[in-house]
C-alpha atoms as a PDB file:
ATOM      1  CA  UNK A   1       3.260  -6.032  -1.619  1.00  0.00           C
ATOM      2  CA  UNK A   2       1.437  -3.642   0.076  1.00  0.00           C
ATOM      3  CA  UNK A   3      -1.669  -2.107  -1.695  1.00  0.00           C
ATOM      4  CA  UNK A   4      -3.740   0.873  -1.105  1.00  0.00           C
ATOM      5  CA  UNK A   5      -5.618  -0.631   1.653  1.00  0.00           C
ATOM      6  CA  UNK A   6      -2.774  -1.409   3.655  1.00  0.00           C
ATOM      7  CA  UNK A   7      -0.944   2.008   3.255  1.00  0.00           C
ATOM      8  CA  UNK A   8      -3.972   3.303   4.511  1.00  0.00           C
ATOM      9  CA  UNK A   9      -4.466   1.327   7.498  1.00  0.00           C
ATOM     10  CA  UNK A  10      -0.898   1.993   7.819  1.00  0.00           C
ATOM     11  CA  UNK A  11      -1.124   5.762   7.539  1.00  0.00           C
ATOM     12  CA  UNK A  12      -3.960   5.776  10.115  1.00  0.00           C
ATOM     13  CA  UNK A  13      -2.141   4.501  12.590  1.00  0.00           C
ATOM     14  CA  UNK A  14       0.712   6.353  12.180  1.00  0.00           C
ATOM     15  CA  UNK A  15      -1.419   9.707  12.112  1.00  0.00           C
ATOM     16  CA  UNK A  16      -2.631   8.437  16.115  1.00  0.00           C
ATOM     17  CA  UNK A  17       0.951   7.908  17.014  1.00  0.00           C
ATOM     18  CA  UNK A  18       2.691  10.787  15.381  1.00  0.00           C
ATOM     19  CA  UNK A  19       0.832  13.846  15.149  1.00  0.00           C
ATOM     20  CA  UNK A  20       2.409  16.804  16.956  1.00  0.00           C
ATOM     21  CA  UNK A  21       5.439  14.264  18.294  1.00  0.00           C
ATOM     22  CA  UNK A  22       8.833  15.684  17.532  1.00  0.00           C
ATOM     23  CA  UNK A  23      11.641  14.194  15.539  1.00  0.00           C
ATOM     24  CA  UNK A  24      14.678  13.539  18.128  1.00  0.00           C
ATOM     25  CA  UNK A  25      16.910  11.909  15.632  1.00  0.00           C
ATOM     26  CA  UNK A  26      16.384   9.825  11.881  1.00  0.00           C
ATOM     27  CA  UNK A  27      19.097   7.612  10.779  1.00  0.00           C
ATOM     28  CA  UNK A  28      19.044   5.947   7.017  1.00  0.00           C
ATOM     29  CA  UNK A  29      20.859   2.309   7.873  1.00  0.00           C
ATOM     30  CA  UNK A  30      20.244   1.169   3.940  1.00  0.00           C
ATOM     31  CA  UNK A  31      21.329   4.261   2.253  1.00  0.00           C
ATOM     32  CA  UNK A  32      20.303   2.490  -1.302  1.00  0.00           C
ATOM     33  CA  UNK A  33      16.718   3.107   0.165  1.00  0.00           C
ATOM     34  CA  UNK A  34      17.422   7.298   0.049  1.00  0.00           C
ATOM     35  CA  UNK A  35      16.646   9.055  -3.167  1.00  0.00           C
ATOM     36  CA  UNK A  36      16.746  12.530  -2.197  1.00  0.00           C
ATOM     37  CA  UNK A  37      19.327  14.623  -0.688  1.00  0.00           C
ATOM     38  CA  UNK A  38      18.474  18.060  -0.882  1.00  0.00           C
ATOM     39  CA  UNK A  39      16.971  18.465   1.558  1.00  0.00           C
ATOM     40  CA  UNK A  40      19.266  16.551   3.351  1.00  0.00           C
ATOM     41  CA  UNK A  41      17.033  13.578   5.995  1.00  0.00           C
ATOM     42  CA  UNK A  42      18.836  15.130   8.895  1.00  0.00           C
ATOM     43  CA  UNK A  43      16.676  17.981   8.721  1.00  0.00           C
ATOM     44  CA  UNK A  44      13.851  16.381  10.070  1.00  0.00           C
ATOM     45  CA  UNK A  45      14.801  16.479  13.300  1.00  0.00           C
ATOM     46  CA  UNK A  46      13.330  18.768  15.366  1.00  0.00           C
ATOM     47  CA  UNK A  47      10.389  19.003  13.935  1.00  0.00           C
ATOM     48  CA  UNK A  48       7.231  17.682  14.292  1.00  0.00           C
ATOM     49  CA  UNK A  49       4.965  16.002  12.450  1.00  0.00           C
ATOM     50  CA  UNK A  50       1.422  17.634  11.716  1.00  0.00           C
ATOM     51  CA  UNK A  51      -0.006  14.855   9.388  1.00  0.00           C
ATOM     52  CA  UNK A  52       0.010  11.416   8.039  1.00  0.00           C
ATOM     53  CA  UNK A  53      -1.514  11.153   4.610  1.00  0.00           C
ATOM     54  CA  UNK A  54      -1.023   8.773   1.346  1.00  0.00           C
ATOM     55  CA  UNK A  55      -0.866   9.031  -2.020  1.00  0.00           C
ATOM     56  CA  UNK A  56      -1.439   5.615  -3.984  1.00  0.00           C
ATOM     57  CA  UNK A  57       0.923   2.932  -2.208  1.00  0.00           C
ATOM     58  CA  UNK A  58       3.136   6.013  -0.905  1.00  0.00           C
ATOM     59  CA  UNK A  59       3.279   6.814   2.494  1.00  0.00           C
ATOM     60  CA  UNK A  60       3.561  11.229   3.428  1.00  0.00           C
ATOM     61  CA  UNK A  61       3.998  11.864   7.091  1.00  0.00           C
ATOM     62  CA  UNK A  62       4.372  16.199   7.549  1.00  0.00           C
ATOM     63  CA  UNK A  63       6.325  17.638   9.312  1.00  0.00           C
ATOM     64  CA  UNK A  64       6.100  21.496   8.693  1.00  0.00           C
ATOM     65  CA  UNK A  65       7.157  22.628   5.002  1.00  0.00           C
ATOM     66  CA  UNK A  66       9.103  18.449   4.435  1.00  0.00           C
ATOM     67  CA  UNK A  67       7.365  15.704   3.679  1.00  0.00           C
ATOM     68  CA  UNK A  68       8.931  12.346   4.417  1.00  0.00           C
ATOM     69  CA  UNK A  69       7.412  10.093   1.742  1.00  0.00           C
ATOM     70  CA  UNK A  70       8.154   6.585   1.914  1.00  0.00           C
ATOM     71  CA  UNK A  71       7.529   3.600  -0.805  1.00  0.00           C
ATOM     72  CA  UNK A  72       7.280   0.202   0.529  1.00  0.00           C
ATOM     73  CA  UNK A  73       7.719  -1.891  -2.696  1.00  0.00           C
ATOM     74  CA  UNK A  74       6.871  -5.544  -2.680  1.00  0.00           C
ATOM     75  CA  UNK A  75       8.257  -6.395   0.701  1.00  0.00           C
ATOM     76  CA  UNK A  76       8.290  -3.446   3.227  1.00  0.00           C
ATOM     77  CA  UNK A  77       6.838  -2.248   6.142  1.00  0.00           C
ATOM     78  CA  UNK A  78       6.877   0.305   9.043  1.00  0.00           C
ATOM     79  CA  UNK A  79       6.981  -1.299  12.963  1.00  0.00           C
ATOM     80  CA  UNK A  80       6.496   1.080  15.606  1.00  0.00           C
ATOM     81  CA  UNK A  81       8.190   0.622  19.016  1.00  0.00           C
ATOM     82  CA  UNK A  82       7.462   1.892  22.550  1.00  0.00           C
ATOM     83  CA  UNK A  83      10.679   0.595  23.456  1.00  0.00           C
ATOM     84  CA  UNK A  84      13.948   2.207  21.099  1.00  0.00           C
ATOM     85  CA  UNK A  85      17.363   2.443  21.587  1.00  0.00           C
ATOM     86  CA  UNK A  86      19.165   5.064  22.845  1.00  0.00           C
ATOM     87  CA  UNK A  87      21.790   4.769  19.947  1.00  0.00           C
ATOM     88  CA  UNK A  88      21.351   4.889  16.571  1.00  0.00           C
ATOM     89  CA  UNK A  89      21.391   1.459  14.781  1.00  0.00           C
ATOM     90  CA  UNK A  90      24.742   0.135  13.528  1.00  0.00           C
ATOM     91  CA  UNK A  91      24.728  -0.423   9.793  1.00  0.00           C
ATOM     92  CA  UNK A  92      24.447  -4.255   8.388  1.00  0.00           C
ATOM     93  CA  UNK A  93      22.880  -6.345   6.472  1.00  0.00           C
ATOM     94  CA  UNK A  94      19.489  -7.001   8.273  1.00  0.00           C
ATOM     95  CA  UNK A  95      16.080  -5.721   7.175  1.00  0.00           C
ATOM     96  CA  UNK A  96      16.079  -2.504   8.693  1.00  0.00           C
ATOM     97  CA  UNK A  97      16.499   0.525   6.101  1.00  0.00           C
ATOM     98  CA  UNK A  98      14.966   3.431   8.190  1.00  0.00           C
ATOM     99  CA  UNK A  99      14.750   4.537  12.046  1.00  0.00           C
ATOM    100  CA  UNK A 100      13.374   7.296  13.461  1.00  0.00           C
ATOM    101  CA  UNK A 101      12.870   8.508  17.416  1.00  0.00           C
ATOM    102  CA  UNK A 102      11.236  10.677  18.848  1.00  0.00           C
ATOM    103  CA  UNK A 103      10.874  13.385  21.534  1.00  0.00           C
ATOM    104  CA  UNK A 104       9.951  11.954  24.523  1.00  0.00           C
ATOM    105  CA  UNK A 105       6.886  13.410  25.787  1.00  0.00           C
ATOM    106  CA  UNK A 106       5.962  13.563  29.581  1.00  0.00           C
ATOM    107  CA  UNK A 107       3.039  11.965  30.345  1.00  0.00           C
ATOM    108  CA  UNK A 108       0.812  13.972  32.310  1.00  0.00           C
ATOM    109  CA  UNK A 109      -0.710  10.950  34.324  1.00  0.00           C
ATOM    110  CA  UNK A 110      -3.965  11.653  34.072  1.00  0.00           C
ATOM    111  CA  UNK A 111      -4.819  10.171  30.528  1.00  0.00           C
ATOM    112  CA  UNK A 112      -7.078  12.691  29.338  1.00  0.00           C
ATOM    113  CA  UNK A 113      -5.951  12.851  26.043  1.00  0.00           C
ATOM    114  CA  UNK A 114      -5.801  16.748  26.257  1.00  0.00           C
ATOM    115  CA  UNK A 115      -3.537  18.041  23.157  1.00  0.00           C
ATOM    116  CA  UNK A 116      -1.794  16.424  20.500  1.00  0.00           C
ATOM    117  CA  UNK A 117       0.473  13.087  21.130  1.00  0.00           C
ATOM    118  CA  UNK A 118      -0.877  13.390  25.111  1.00  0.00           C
ATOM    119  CA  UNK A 119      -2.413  10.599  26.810  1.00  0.00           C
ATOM    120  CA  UNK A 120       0.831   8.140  25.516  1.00  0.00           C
ATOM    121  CA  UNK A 121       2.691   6.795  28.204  1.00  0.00           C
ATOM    122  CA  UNK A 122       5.483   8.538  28.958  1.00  0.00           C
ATOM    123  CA  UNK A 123       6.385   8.361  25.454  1.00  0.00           C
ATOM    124  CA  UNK A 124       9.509   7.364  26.011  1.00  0.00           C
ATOM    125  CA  UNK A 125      12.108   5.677  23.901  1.00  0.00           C
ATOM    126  CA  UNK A 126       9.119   5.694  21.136  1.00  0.00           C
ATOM    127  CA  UNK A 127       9.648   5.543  17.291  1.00  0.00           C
ATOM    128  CA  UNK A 128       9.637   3.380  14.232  1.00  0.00           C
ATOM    129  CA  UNK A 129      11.792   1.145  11.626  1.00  0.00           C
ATOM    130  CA  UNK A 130      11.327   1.298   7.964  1.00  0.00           C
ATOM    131  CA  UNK A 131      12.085  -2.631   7.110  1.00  0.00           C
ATOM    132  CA  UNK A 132      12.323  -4.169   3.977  1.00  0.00           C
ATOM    133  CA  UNK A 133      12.524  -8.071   3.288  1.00  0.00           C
ATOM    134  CA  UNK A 134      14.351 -10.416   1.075  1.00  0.00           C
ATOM    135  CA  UNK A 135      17.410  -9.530  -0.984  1.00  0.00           C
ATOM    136  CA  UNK A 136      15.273  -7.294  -4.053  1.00  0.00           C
ATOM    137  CA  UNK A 137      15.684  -4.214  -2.691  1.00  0.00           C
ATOM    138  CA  UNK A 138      12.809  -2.004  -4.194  1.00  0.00           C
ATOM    139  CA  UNK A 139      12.201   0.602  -0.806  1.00  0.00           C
ATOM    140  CA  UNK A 140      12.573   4.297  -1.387  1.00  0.00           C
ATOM    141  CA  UNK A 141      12.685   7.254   0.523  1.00  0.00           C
ATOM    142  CA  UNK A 142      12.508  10.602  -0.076  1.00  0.00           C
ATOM    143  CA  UNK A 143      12.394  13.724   1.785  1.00  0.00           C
ATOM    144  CA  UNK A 144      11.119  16.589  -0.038  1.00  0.00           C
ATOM    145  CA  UNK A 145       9.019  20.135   0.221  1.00  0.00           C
ATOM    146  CA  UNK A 146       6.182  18.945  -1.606  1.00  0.00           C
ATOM    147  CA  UNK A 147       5.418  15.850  -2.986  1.00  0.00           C
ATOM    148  CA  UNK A 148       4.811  15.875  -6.374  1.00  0.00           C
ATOM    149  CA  UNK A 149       8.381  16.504  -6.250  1.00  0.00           C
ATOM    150  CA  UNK A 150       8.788  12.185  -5.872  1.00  0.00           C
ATOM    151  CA  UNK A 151       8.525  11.309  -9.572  1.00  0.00           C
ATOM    152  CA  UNK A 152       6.141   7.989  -8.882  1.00  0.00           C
ATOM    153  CA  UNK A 153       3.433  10.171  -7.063  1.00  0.00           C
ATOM    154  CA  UNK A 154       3.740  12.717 -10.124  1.00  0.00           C
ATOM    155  CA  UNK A 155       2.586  10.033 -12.554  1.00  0.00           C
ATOM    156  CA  UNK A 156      -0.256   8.629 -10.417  1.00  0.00           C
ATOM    157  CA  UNK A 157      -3.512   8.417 -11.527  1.00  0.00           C
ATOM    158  CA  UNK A 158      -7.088   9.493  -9.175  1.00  0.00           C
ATOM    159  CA  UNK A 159      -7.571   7.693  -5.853  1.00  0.00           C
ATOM    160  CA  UNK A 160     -10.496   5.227  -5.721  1.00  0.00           C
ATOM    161  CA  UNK A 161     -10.686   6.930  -2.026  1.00  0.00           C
ATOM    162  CA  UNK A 162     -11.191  10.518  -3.588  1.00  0.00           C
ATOM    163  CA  UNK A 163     -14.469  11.875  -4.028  1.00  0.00           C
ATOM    164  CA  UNK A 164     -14.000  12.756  -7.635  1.00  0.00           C
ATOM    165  CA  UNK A 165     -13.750   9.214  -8.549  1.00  0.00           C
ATOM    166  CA  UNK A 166     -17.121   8.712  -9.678  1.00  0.00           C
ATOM    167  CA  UNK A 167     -18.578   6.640 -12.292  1.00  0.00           C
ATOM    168  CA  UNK A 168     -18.131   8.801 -14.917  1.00  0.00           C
ATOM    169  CA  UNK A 169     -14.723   9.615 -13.975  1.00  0.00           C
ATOM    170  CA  UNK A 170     -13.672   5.833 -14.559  1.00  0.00           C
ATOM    171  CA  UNK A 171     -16.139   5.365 -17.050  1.00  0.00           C
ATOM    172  CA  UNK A 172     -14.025   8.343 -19.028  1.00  0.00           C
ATOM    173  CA  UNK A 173     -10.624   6.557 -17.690  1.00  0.00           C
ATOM    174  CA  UNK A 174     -11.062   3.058 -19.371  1.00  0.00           C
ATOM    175  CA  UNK A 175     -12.458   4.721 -22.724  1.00  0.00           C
ATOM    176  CA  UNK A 176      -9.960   3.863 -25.815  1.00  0.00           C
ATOM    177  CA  UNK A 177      -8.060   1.411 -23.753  1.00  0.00           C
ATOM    178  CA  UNK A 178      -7.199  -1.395 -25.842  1.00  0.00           C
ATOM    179  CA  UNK A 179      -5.119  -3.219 -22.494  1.00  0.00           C
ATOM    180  CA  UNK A 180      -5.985  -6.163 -20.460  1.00  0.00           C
ATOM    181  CA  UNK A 181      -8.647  -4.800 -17.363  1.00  0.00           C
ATOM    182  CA  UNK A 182      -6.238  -6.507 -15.137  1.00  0.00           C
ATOM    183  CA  UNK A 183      -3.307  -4.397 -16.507  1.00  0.00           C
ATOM    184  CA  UNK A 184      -5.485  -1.427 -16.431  1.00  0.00           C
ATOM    185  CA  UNK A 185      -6.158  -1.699 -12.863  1.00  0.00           C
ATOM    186  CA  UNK A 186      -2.363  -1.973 -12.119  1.00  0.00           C
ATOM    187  CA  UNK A 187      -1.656   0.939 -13.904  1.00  0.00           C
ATOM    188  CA  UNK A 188      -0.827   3.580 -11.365  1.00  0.00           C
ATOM    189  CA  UNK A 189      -0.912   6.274 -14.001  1.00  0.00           C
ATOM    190  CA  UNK A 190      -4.420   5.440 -14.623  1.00  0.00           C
ATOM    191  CA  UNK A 191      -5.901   4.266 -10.706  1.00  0.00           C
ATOM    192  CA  UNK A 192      -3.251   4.740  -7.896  1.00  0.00           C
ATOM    193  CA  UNK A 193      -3.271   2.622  -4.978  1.00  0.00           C
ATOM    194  CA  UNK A 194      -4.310  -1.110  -6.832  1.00  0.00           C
ATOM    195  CA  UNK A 195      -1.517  -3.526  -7.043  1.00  0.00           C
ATOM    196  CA  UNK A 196      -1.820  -6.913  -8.398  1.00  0.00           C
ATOM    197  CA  UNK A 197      -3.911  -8.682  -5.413  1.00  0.00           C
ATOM    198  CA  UNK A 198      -6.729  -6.638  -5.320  1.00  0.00           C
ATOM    199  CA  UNK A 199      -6.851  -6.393  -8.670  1.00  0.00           C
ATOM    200  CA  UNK A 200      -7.513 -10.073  -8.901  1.00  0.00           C
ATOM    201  CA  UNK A 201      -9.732  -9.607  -5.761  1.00  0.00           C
ATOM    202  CA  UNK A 202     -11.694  -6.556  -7.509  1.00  0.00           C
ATOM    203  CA  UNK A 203     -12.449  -8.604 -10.915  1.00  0.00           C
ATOM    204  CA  UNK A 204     -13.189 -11.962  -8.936  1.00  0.00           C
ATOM    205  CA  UNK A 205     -16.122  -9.996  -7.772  1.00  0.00           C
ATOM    206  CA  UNK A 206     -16.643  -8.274 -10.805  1.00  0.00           C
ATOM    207  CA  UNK A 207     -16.929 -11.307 -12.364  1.00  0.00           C
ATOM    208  CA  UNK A 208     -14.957 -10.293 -15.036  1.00  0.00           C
ATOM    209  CA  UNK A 209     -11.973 -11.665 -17.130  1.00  0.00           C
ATOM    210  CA  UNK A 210      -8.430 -10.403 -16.478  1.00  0.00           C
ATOM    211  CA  UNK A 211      -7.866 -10.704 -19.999  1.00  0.00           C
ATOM    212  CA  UNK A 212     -11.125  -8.622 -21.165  1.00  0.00           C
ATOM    213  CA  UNK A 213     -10.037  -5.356 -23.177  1.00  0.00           C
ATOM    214  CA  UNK A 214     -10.940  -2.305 -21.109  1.00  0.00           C
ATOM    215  CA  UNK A 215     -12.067  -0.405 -24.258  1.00  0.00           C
ATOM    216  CA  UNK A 216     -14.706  -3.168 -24.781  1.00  0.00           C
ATOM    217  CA  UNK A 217     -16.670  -2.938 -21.554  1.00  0.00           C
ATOM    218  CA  UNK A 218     -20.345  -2.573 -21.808  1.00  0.00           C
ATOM    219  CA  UNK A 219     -21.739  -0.043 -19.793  1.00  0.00           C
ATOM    220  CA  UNK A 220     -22.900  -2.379 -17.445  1.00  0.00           C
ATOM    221  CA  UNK A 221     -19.668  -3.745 -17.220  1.00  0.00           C
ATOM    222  CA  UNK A 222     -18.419  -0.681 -16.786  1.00  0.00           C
ATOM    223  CA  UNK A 223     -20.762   0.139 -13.837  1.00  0.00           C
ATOM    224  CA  UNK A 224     -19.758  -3.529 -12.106  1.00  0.00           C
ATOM    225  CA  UNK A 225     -15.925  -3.401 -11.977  1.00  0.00           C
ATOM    226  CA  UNK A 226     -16.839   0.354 -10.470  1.00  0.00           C
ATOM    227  CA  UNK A 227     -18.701  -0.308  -7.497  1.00  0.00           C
ATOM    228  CA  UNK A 228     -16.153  -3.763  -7.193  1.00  0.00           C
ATOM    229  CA  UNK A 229     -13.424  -1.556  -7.490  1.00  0.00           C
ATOM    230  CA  UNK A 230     -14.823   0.475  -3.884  1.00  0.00           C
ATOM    231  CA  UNK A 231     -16.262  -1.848  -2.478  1.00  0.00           C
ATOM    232  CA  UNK A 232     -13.284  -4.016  -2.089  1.00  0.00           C
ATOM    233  CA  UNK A 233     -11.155  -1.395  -1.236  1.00  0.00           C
ATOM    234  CA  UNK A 234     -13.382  -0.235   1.139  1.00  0.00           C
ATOM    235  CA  UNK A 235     -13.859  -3.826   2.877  1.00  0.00           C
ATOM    236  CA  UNK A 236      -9.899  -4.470   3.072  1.00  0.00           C
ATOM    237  CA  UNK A 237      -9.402  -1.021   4.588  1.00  0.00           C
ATOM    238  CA  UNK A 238     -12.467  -1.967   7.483  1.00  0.00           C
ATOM    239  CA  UNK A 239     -11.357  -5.300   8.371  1.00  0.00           C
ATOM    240  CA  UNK A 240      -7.748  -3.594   8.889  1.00  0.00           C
ATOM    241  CA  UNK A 241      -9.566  -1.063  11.717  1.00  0.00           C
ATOM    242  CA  UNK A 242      -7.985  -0.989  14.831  1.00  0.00           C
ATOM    243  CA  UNK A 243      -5.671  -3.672  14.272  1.00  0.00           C
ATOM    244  CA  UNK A 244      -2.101  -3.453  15.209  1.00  0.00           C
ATOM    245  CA  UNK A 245       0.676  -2.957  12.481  1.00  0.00           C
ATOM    246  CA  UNK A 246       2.169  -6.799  13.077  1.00  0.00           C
ATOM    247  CA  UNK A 247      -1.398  -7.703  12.089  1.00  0.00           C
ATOM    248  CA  UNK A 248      -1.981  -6.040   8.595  1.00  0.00           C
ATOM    249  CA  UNK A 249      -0.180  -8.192   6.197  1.00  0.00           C
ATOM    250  CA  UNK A 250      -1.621 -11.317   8.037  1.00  0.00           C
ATOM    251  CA  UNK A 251      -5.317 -10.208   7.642  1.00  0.00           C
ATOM    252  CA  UNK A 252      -4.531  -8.884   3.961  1.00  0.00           C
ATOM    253  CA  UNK A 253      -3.889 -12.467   3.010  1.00  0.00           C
ATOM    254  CA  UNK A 254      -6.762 -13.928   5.069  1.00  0.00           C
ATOM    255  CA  UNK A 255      -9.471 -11.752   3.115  1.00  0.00           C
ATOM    256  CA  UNK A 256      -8.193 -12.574   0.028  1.00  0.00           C
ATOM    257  CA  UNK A 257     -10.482 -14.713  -1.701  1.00  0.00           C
ATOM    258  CA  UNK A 258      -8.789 -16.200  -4.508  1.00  0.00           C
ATOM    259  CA  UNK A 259      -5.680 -13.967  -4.905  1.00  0.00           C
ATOM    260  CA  UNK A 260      -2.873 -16.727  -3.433  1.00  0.00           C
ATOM    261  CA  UNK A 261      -5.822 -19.093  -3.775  1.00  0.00           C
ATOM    262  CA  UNK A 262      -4.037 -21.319  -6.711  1.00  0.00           C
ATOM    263  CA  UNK A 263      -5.774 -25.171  -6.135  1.00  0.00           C
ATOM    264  CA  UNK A 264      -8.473 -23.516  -3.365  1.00  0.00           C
ATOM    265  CA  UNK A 265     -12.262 -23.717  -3.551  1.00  0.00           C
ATOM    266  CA  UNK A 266     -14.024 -20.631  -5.156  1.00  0.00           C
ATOM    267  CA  UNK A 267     -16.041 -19.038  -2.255  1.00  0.00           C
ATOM    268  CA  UNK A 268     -18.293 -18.561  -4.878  1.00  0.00           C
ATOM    269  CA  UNK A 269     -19.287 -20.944  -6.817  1.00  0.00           C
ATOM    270  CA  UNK A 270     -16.664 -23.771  -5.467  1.00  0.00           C
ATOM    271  CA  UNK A 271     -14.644 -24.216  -8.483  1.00  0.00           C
ATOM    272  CA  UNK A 272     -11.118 -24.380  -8.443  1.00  0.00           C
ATOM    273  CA  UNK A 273      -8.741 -21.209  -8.566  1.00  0.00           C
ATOM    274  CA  UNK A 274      -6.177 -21.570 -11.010  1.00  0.00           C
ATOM    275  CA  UNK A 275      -3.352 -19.614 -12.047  1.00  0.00           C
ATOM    276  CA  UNK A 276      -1.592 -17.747 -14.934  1.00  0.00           C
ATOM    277  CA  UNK A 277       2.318 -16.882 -13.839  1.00  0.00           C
ATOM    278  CA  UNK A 278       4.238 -14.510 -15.251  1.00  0.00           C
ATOM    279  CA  UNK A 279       8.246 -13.474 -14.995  1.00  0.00           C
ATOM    280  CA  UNK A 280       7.833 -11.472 -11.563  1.00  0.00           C
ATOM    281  CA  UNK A 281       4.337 -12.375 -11.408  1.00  0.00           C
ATOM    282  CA  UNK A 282       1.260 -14.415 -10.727  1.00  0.00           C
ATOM    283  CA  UNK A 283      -2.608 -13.873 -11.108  1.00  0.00           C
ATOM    284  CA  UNK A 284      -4.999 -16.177  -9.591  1.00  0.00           C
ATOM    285  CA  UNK A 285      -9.374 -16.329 -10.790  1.00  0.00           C
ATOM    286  CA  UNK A 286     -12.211 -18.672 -10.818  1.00  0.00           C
ATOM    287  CA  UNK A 287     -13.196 -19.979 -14.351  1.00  0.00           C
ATOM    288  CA  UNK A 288     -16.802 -20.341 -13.396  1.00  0.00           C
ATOM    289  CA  UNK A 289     -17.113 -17.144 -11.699  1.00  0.00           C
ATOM    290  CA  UNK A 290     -14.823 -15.043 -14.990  1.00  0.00           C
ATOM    291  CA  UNK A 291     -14.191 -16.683 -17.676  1.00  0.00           C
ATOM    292  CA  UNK A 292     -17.359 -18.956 -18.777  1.00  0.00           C
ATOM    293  CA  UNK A 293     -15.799 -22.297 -17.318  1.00  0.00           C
ATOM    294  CA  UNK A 294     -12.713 -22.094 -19.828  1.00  0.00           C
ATOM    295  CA  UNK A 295      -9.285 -22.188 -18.184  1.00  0.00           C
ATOM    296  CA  UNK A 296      -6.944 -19.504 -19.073  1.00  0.00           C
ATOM    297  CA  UNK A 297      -4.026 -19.797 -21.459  1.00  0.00           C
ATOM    298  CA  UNK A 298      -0.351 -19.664 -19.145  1.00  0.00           C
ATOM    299  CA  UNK A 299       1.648 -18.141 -21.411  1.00  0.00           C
ATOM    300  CA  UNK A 300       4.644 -19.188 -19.378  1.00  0.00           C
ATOM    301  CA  UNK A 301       4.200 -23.264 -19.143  1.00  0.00           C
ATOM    302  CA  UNK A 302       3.150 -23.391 -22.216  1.00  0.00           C
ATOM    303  CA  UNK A 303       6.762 -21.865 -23.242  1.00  0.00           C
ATOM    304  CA  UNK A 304       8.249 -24.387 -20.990  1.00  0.00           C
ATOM    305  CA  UNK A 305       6.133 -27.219 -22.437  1.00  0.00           C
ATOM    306  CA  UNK A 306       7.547 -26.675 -26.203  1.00  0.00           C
END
């Protein structure tokens, strides 16, 4: 699933590409995927877009007084293409949920980058697919005048990326929190943006047990799982710089250190990763590095086992 780190790779990109381009034409090809319809998607075409932003794991790209906000859910992504199709896509039963095109822009030859969306080639036949994997179909798209009018970016909690997320802010956020830190983290009503990989990432080098009570942290503790909680955000987003979109989820799961790790090394310390799994689910940690040596209890198998 893509995580905050990802979106906002994602959103960077898309901010280089898009910015002051033009909508020529947006066609919903899984209409399942479309929660809104007032305003209806048609009218985004014809106008341009003026910014690329995110909120959590949701994607915003502006154009004028709409926002076209976009949720990937566990398996989708966004694929931009020099080279589009005339035509609009034929409905079916293929991956594709979303495609828009765009103006195409002149190009002015000279490469000087002078204005917004100049310097692209030509520009022609230019755009991008919305895609979703798998048969769960979890995507959603909205378009909408603001976007607290999408009820999941209503409910979400402060960005680990915003500048009033200090210390004291999350020290104040965990307070009286008698859940699971790993559940805690997950919570996009309390963090947005963490999903259940970096979560495991962020208390693997926090050194800290998924199953610890938030409400019990030490102040210390507190202060650790903070400056894990940026600092492993921050490191996903870098290695992401400048990479192309086909390359994200690849070098999201190679810096991963124990998240899909089950039966690995610990870069650590070298102990094995195990593995709790859930119904939907699966976290991955290092006894030696979280839990004092001692081997979590998986609910689930031991269920099985009776």
């Amino acid at each position: 699933m893509p995580e905050l780190p990802e979106v906002e790779s994602l959103s960077r990109f898309l901010a280089e590409q898009l910015v002051g381009r033009t909508v020529e034409w947006v066609y919903p090809v899984a209409v399942h995927a479309l929660k809104t319809y007032d305003p209806p998607i048609g009218a985004l075409e014809g106008r341009t877009f003026d910014a690329v932003g995110r909120h959590g794991k949701f994607l915003d790209l502006t154009a004028g007084e709409l926002h076209l906000v976009i949720h990937l859910a566990r398996a989708g992504w966004v694929r931009w293409t020099e080279k589009m199709a005339d035509a609009p896509p034929r409905p079916g039963k293929g991956p594709l949920a979303l495609r828009v095109r765009l103006t195409p822009v002149a190009g002015n030859g000279t490469g000087d980058g002078a204005g917004s969306g100049a310097g692209t080639t030509g520009g022609e036949g230019t755009g991008f697919d919305v895609t979703e994997a798998g048969t769960q179909k979890g995507l959603a798209v909205y378009v909408v005048r603001d976007p607290l009018d999408v009820p999941g970016v209503a409910r979400l909690g402060p960005d680990p990326f915003a500048a009033d997320f200090t210390l004291a802010a999350f020290t104040e956020l965990l307070a009286g929190k008698r859940s699971q830190i790993k559940g805690v983290l997950r919570d996009q009503s309390v963090i947005a943006g963490i999903g259940n990989a970096y979560s495991d990432e962020i208390l693997h080098a926090a050194r800290m047990s998924p199953y610890k009570l938030a409400a019990t942290l030490t102040e210390d503790e507190v202060a650790t799982l903070y400056d894990a909680v940026g600092t492993t955000l921050a490191d996903a987003v870098e290695r992401s710089r400048g990479l192309p979109l086909r390359d994200l989820k690849s070098e999201k799961k190679s810096g991963l250190r124990v998240h899909g790790r089950k039966g690995e090394p610990c870069p650590v310390c070298g102990d094995t990763i195990r593995e709790v799994s859930f119904s939907n689910s699966a976290m991955q940690y290092c006894p030696t590095c979280q839990t004092g040596g001692k081997p979590l209890a998986d609910r689930r198998m031991s269920r099985l086992l009776k």
